[in-house]
Protein backbone atom coordinates (compact mmCIF):
# COMPACT_ATOMS: atom_id res chain seq x y z
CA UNK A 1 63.50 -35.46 1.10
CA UNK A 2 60.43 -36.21 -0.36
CA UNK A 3 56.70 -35.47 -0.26
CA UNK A 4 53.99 -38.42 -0.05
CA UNK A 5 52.37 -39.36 -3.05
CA UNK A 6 50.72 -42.94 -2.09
CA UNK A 7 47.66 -43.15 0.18
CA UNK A 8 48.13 -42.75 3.56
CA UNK A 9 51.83 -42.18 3.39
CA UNK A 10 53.60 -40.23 5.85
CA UNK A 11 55.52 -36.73 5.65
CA UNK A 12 57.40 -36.47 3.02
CA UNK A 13 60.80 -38.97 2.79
CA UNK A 14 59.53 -40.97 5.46
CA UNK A 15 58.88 -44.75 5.04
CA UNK A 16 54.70 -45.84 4.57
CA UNK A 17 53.45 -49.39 4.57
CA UNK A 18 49.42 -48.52 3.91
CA UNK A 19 48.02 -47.56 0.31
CA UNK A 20 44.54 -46.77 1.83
CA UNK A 21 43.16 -43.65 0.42
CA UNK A 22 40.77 -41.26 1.83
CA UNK A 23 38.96 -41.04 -1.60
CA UNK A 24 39.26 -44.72 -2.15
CA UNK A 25 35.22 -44.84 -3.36
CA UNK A 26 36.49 -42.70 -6.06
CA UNK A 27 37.73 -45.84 -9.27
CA UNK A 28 40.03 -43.48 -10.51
CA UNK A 29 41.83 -42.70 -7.16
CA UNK A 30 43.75 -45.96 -8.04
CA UNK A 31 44.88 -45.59 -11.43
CA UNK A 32 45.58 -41.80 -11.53
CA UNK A 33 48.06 -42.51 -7.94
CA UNK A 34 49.71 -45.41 -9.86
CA UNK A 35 49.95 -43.20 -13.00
CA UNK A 36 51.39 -40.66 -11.24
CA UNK A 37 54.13 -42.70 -9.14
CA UNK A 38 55.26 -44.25 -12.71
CA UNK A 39 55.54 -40.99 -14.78
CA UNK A 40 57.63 -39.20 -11.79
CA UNK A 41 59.96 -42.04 -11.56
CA UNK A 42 60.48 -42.34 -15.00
CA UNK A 43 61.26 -38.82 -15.52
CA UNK A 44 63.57 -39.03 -11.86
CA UNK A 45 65.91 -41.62 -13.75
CA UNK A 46 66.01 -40.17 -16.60
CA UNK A 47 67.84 -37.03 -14.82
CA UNK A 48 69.60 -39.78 -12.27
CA UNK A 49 70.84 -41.78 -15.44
CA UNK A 50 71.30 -38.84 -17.33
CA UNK A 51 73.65 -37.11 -15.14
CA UNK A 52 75.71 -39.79 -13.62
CA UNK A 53 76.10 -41.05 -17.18
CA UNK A 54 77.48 -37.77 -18.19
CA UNK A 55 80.03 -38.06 -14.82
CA UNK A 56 81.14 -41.55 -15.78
CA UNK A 57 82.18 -40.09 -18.72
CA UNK A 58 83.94 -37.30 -17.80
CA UNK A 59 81.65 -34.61 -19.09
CA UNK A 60 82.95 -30.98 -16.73
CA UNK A 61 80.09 -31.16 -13.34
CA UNK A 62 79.30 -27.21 -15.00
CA UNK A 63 78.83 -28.82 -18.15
CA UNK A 64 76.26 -31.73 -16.53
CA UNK A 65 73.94 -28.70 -14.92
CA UNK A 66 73.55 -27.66 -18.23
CA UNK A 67 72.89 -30.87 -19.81
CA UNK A 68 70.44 -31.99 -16.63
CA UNK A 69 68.99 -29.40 -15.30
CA UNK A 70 65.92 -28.16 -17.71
CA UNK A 71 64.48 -31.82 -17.06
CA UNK A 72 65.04 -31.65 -13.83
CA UNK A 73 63.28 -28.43 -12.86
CA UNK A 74 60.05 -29.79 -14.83
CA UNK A 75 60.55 -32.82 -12.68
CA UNK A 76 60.46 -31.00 -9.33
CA UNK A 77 58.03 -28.88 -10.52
CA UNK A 78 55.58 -31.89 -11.28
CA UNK A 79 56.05 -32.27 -7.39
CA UNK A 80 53.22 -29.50 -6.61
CA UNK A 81 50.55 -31.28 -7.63
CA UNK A 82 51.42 -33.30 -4.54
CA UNK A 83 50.16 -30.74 -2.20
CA UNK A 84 46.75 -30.48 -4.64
CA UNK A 85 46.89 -34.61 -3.83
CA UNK A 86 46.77 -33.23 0.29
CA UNK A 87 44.13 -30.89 -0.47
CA UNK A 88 41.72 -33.23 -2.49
CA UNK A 89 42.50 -35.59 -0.01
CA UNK A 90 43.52 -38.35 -2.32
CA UNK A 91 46.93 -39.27 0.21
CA UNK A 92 46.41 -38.84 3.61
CA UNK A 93 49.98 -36.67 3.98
CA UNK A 94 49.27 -33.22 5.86
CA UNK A 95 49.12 -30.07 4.07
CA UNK A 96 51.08 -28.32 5.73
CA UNK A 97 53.94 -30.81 6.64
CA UNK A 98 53.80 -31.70 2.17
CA UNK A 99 53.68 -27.86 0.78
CA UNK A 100 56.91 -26.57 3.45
CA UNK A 101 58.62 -29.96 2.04
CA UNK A 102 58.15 -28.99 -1.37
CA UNK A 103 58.71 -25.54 -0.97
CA UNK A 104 62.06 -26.70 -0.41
CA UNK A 105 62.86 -28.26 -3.39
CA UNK A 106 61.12 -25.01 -5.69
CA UNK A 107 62.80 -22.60 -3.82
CA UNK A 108 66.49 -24.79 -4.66
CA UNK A 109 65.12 -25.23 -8.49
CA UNK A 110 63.51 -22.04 -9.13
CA UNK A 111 64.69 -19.36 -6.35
CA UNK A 112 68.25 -20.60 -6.24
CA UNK A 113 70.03 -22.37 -9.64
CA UNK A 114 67.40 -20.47 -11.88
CA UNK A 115 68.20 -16.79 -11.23
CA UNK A 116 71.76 -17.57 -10.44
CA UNK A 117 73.12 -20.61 -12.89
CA UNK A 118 76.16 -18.71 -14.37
CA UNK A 119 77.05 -17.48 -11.26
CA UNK A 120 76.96 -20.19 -8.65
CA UNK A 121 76.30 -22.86 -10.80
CA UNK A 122 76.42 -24.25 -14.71
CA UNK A 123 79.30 -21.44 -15.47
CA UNK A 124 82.15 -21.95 -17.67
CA UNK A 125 84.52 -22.25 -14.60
CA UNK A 126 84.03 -25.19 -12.05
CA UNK A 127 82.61 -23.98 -8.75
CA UNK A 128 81.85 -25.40 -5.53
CA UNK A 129 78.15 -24.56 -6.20
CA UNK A 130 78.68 -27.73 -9.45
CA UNK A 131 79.64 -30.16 -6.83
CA UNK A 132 76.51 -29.11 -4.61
CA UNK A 133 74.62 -29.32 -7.82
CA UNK A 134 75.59 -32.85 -8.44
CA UNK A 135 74.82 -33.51 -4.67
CA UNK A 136 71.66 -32.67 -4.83
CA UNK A 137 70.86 -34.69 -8.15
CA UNK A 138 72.33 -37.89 -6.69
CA UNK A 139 70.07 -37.49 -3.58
CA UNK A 140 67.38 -36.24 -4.92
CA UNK A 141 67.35 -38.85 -7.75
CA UNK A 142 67.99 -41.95 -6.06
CA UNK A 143 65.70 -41.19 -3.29
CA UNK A 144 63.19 -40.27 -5.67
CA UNK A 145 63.45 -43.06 -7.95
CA UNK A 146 63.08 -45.81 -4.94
CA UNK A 147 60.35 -44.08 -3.72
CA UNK A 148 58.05 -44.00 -6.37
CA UNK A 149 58.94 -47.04 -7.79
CA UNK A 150 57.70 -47.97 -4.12
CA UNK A 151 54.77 -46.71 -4.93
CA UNK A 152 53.80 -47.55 -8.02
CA UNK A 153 54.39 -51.11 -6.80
CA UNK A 154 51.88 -50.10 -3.45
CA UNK A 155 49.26 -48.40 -4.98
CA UNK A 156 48.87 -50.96 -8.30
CA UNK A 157 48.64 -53.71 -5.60
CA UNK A 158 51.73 -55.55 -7.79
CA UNK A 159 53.70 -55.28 -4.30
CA UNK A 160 56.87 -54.27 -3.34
CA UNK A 161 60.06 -56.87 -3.54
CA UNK A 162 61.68 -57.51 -0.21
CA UNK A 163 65.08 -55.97 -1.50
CA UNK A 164 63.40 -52.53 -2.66
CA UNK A 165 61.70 -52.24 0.76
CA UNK A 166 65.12 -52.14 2.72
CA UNK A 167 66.17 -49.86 0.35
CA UNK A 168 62.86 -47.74 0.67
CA UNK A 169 63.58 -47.89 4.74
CA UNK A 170 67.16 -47.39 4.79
CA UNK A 171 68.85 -45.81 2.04
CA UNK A 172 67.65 -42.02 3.70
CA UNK A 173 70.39 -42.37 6.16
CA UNK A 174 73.30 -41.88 3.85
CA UNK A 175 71.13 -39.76 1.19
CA UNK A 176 69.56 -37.56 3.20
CA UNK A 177 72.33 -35.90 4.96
CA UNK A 178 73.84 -35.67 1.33
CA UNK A 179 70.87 -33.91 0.36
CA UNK A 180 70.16 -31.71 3.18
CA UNK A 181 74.30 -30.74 3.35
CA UNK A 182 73.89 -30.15 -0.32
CA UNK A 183 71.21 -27.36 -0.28
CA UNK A 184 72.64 -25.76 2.51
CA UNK A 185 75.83 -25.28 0.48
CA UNK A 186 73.75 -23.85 -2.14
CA UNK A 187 71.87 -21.31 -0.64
CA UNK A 188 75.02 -20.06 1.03
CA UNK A 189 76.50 -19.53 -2.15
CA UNK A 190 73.20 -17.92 -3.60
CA UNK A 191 73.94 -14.87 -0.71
CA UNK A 192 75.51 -12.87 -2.24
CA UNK A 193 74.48 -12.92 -5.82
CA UNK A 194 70.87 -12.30 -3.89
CA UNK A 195 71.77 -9.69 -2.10
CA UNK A 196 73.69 -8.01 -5.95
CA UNK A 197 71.22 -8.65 -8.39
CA UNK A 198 67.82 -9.34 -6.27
CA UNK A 199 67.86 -6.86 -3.51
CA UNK A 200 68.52 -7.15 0.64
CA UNK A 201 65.51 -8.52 1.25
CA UNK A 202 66.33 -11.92 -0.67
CA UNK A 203 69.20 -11.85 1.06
CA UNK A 204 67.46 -12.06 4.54
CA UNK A 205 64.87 -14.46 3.42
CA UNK A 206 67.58 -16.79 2.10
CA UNK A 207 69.20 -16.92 5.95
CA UNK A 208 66.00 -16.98 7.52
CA UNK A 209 66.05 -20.23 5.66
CA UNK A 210 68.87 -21.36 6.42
CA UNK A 211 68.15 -21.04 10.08
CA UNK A 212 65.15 -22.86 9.70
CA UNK A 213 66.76 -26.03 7.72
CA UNK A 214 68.98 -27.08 10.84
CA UNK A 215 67.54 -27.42 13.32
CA UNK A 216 64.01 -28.53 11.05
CA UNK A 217 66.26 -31.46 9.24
CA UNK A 218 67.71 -32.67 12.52
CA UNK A 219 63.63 -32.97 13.59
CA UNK A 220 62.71 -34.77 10.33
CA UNK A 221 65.50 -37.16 10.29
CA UNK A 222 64.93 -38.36 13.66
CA UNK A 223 61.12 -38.51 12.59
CA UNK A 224 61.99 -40.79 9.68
CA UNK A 225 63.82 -43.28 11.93
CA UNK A 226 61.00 -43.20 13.76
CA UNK A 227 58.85 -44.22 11.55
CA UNK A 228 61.27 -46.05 9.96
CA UNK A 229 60.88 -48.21 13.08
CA UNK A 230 57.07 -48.16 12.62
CA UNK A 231 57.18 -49.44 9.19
CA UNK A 232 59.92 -52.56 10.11
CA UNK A 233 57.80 -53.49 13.12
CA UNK A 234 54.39 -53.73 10.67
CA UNK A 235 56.26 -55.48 8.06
């Protein structure tokens, strides 16, 4: 999943055919938006590249956390200045609906594989919590890396090529549920570590969570082929 950071874009992950701004009198709406697309997908393939390269080549999955992940908590980090874009109105994606969705992501980056890499993840041993580790780079990065090469391509008014469209619209399907399957899996193995070296009450916020992301990603997938359906019918 993935918040809005074009101009009158939907929730986050969900496809957007306008680049209208709210604070389109503003002349550097346009340049700092395109700026910003372009340095987040950059920095998304360099983790993508980065740690399917080091799978290709048979580096050990705990091995590739270690290698990737530094970059790619700055990277998902850089993704809260998305709900200051809400805020300041400069993308017309709701506050709420942007902040929960990037909550998401923090709490996996910094509330999950920070505190517990050693234990769940990035250890000398492999773990199950590697392979969920390398689940959530592939879906994060891919999906990341069409959608702000989107746009950058929407915002600059250079356009978007036919090809990277489709892939805009319908590469969530398959990515998504890789994503969403792939958190899951790590917060369930972040229980008990929580509940050891945090305290009980992590422990009951982390399933609180959980119960919220089932039921919540079966209504947000359903809302992105709806508005997947939206976007098709425009273009």
């Amino acid at each position: 999943m993935s918040p809005s950071t074009t101009a009158k874009a939907p929730p986050r992950g969900a496809p957007s055919s306008s680049t209208t701004s709210r604070s389109s009198a503003s002349p550097l709406t346009k340049p700092y938006l395109t700026l910003y697309n372009a340095l987040n997908f950059i920095l998304w393939a360099t983790c993508t590249v980065q740690g399917l390269t080091h799978l290709a080549t048979g580096t050990p999955p705990p091995l590739i956390f270690q290698h990737v992940y530094p970059l790619l908590r700055l990277t998902q980090t850089l993704a809260l200045l998305e709900i200051l874009h809400s805020l300041a109105g400069l993308v017309r994606a709701p506050v709420t609906t942007t902040a929960m969705q990037v909550a998401s992501r923090i709490l996996l980056v910094w509330g999950i594989m920070s505190p517990f890499q050693g234990r769940i993840v990035g250890a000398t041993a492999l773990q199950t919590g590697d392979y969920a580790f390398l689940g959530c780079l592939t879906a994060w990065g891919v999906t990341e890396c069409i959608r702000y090469g989107f746009f950058v391509g929407q915002v600059s008014g250079l356009g978007v090529p036919a090809w990277w469209a489709w892939l805009r619209y319908n590469t969530f399907y398959v990515l998504y549920p890789l994503g969403i399957g792939s958190e899951c899996v790590m917060v369930v193995l972040a229980l008990a570590p929580a509940a050891e070296m945090v305290g009980p009450a992590y422990w009951w916020f982390l399933v609180v969570v959980l119960g919220i992301y089932v039921p919540g990603s079966y209504i947000l997938y359903t809302h992105m082929i709806a508005q997947r359906r939206k976007a098709l019918k425009k273009n």
